[in-house]
C-alpha atoms as a PDB file:
ATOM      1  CA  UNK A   1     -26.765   3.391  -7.004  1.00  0.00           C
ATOM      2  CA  UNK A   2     -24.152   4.974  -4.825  1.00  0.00           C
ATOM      3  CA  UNK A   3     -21.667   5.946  -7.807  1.00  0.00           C
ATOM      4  CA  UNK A   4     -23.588   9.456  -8.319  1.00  0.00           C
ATOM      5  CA  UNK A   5     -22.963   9.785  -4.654  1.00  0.00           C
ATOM      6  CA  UNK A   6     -19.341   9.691  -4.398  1.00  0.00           C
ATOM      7  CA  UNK A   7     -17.439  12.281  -6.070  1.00  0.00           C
ATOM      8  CA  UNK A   8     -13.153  12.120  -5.946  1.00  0.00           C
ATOM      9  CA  UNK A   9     -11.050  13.165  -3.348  1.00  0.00           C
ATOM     10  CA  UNK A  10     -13.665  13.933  -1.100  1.00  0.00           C
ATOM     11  CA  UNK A  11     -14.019  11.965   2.463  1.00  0.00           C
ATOM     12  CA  UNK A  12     -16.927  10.482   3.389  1.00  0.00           C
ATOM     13  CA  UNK A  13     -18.487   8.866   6.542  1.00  0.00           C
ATOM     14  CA  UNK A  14     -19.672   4.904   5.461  1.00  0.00           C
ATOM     15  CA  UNK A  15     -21.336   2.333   7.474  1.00  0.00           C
ATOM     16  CA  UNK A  16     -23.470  -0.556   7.568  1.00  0.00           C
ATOM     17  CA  UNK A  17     -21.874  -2.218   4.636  1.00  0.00           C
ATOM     18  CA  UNK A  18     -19.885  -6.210   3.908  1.00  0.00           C
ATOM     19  CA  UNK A  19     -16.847  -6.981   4.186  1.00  0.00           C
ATOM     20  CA  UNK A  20     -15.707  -9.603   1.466  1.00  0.00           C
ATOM     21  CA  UNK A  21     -13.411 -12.098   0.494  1.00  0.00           C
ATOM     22  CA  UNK A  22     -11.712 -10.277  -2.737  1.00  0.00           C
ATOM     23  CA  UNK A  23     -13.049 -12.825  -5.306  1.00  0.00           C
ATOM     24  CA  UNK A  24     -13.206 -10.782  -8.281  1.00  0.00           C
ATOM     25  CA  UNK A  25     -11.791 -11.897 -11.794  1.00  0.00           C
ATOM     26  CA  UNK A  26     -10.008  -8.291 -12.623  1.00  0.00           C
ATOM     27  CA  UNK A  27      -9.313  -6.752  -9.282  1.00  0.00           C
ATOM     28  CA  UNK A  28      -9.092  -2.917  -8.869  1.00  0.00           C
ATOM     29  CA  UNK A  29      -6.749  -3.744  -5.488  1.00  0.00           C
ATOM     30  CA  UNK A  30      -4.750  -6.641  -4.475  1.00  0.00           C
ATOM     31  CA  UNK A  31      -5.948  -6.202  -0.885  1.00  0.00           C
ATOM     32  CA  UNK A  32      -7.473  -9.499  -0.330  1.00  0.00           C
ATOM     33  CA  UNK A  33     -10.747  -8.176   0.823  1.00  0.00           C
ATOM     34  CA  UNK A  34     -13.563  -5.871  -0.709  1.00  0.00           C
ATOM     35  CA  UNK A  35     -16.188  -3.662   0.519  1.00  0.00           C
ATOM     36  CA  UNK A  36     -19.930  -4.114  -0.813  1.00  0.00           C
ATOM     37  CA  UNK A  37     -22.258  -1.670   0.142  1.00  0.00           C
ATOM     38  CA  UNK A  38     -25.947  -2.910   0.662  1.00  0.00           C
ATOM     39  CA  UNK A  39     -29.140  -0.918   0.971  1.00  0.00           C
ATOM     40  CA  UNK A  40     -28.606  -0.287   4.227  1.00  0.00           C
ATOM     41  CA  UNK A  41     -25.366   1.312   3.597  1.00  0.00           C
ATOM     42  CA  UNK A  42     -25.656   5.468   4.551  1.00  0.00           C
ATOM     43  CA  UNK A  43     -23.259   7.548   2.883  1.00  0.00           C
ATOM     44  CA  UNK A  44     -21.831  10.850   4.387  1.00  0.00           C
ATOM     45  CA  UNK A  45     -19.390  13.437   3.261  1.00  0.00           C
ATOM     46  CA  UNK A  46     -16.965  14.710   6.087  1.00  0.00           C
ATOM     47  CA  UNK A  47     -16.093  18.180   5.316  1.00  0.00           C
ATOM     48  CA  UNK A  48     -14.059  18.614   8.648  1.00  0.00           C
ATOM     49  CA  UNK A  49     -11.153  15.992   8.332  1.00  0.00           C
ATOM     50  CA  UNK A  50      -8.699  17.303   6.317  1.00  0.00           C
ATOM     51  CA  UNK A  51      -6.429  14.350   4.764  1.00  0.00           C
ATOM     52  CA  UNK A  52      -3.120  15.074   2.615  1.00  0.00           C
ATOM     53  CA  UNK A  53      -3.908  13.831  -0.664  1.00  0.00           C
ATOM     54  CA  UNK A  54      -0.578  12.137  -1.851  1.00  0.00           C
ATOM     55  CA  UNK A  55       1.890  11.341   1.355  1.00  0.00           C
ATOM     56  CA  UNK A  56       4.791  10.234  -0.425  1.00  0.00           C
ATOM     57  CA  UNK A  57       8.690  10.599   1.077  1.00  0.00           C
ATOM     58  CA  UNK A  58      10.718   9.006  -1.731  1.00  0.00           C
ATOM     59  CA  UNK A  59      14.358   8.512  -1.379  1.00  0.00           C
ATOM     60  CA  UNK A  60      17.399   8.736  -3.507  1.00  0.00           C
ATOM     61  CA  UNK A  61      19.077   4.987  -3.799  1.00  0.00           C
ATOM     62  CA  UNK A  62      22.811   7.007  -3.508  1.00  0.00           C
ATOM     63  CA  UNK A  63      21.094   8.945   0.011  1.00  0.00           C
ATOM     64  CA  UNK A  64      20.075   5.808   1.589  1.00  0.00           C
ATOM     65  CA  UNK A  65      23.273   4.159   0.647  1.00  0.00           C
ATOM     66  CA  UNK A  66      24.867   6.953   2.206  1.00  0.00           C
ATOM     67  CA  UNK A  67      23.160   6.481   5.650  1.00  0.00           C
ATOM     68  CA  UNK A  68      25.377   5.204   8.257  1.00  0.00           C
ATOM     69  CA  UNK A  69      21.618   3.771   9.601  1.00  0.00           C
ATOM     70  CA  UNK A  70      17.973   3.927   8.287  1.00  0.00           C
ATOM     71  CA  UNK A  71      15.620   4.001  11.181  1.00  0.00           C
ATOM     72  CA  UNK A  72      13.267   0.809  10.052  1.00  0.00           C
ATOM     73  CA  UNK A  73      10.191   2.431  12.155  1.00  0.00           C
ATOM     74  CA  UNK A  74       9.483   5.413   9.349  1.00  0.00           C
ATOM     75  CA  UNK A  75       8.397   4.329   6.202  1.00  0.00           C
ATOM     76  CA  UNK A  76       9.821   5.742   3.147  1.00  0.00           C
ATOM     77  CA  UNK A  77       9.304   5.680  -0.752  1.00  0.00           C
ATOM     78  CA  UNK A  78      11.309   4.356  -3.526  1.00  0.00           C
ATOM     79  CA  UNK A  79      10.886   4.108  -7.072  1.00  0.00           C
ATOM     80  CA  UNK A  80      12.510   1.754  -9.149  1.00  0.00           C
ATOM     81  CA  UNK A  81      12.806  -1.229 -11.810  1.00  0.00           C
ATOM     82  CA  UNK A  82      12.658  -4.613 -10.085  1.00  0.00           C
ATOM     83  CA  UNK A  83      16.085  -6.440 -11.539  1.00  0.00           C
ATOM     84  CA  UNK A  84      15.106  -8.948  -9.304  1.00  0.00           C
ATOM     85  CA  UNK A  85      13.589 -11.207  -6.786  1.00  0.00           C
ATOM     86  CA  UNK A  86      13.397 -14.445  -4.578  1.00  0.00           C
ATOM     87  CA  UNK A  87      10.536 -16.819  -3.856  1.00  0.00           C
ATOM     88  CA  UNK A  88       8.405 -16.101  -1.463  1.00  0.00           C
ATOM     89  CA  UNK A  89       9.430 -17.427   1.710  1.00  0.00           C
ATOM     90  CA  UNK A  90       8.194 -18.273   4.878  1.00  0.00           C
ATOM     91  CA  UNK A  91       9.558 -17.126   7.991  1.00  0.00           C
ATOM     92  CA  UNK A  92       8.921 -17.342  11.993  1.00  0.00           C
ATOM     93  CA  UNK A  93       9.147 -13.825  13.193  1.00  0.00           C
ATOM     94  CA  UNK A  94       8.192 -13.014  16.800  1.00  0.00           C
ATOM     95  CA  UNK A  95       6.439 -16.076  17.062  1.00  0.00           C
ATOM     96  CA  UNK A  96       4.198 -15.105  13.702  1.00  0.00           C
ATOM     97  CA  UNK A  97       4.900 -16.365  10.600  1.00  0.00           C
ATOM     98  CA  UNK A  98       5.533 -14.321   7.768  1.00  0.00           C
ATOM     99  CA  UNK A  99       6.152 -14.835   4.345  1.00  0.00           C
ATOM    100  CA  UNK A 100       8.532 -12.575   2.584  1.00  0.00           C
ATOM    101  CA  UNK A 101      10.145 -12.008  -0.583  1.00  0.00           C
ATOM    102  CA  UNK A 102      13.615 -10.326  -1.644  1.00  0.00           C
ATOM    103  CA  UNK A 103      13.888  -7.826  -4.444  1.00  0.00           C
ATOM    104  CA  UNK A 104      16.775  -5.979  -6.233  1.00  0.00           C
ATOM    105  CA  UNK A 105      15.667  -2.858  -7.394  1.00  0.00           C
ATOM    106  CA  UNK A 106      17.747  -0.343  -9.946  1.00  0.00           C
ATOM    107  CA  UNK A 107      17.167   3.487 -10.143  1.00  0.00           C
ATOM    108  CA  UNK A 108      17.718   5.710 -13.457  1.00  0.00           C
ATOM    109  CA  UNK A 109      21.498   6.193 -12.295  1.00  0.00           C
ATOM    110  CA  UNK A 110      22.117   1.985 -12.000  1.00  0.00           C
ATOM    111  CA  UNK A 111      22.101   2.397  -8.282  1.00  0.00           C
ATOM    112  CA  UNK A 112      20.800  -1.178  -7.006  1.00  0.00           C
ATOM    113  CA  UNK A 113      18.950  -1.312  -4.210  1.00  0.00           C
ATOM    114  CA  UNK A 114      17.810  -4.207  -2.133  1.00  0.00           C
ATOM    115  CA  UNK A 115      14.594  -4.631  -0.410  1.00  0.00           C
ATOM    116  CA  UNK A 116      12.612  -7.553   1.730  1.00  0.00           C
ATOM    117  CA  UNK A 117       8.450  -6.758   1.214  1.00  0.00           C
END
């Protein structure tokens, strides 16, 4: 119904549709919700925003080594093999709780890199 509608890397205008509990057997996200549009749902293209199609900053392993100090409030890219990783643990941060995992990442050069998602 709406799949005619929609055409790639456009932006459109939706409302009026459900928000879902993401309870599908092959998922095309790992977000743990889903949108469903209904009857109801209207459909606009918005041909004034203007949105960069790919935002990526990736980062050498050997640069951010070199960094004296990464500023933790911009978010940057990597790219690399996971060597590996911890179970997912739960943590009390500011009073929330968080669960978090450690990985070891490599890059083509066998720079290691560790990370906390």
């Amino acid at each position: 119904m709406y799949k005619p509608n929609i055409t790639e890397n456009k932006i459109y205008a939706i409302r009026n549709f459900l928000v879902l509990d993401n309870y599908q057997t092959v998922k095309t996200t790992s977000h743990p919700y889903i949108i469903q549009f209904i009857s109801k749902t209207p459909l606009r293209e918005d041909t004034k925003t203007e949105m960069p199609m790919m935002v990526y900053d990736f980062q050498p392993f050997d640069m951010l080594h070199a960094q004296r100090v990464i500023n933790d409030k911009t978010l940057i890219d990597v790219i690399g093999k996971v060597l590996s990783k911890s179970l997912i643990q739960t943590h009390i941060i500011n009073g929330r709780t968080d669960r978090l995992m450690e990985l070891t990442l490599t890059d083509p050069e066998g720079n290691r890199l560790g990370a906390v998602l």
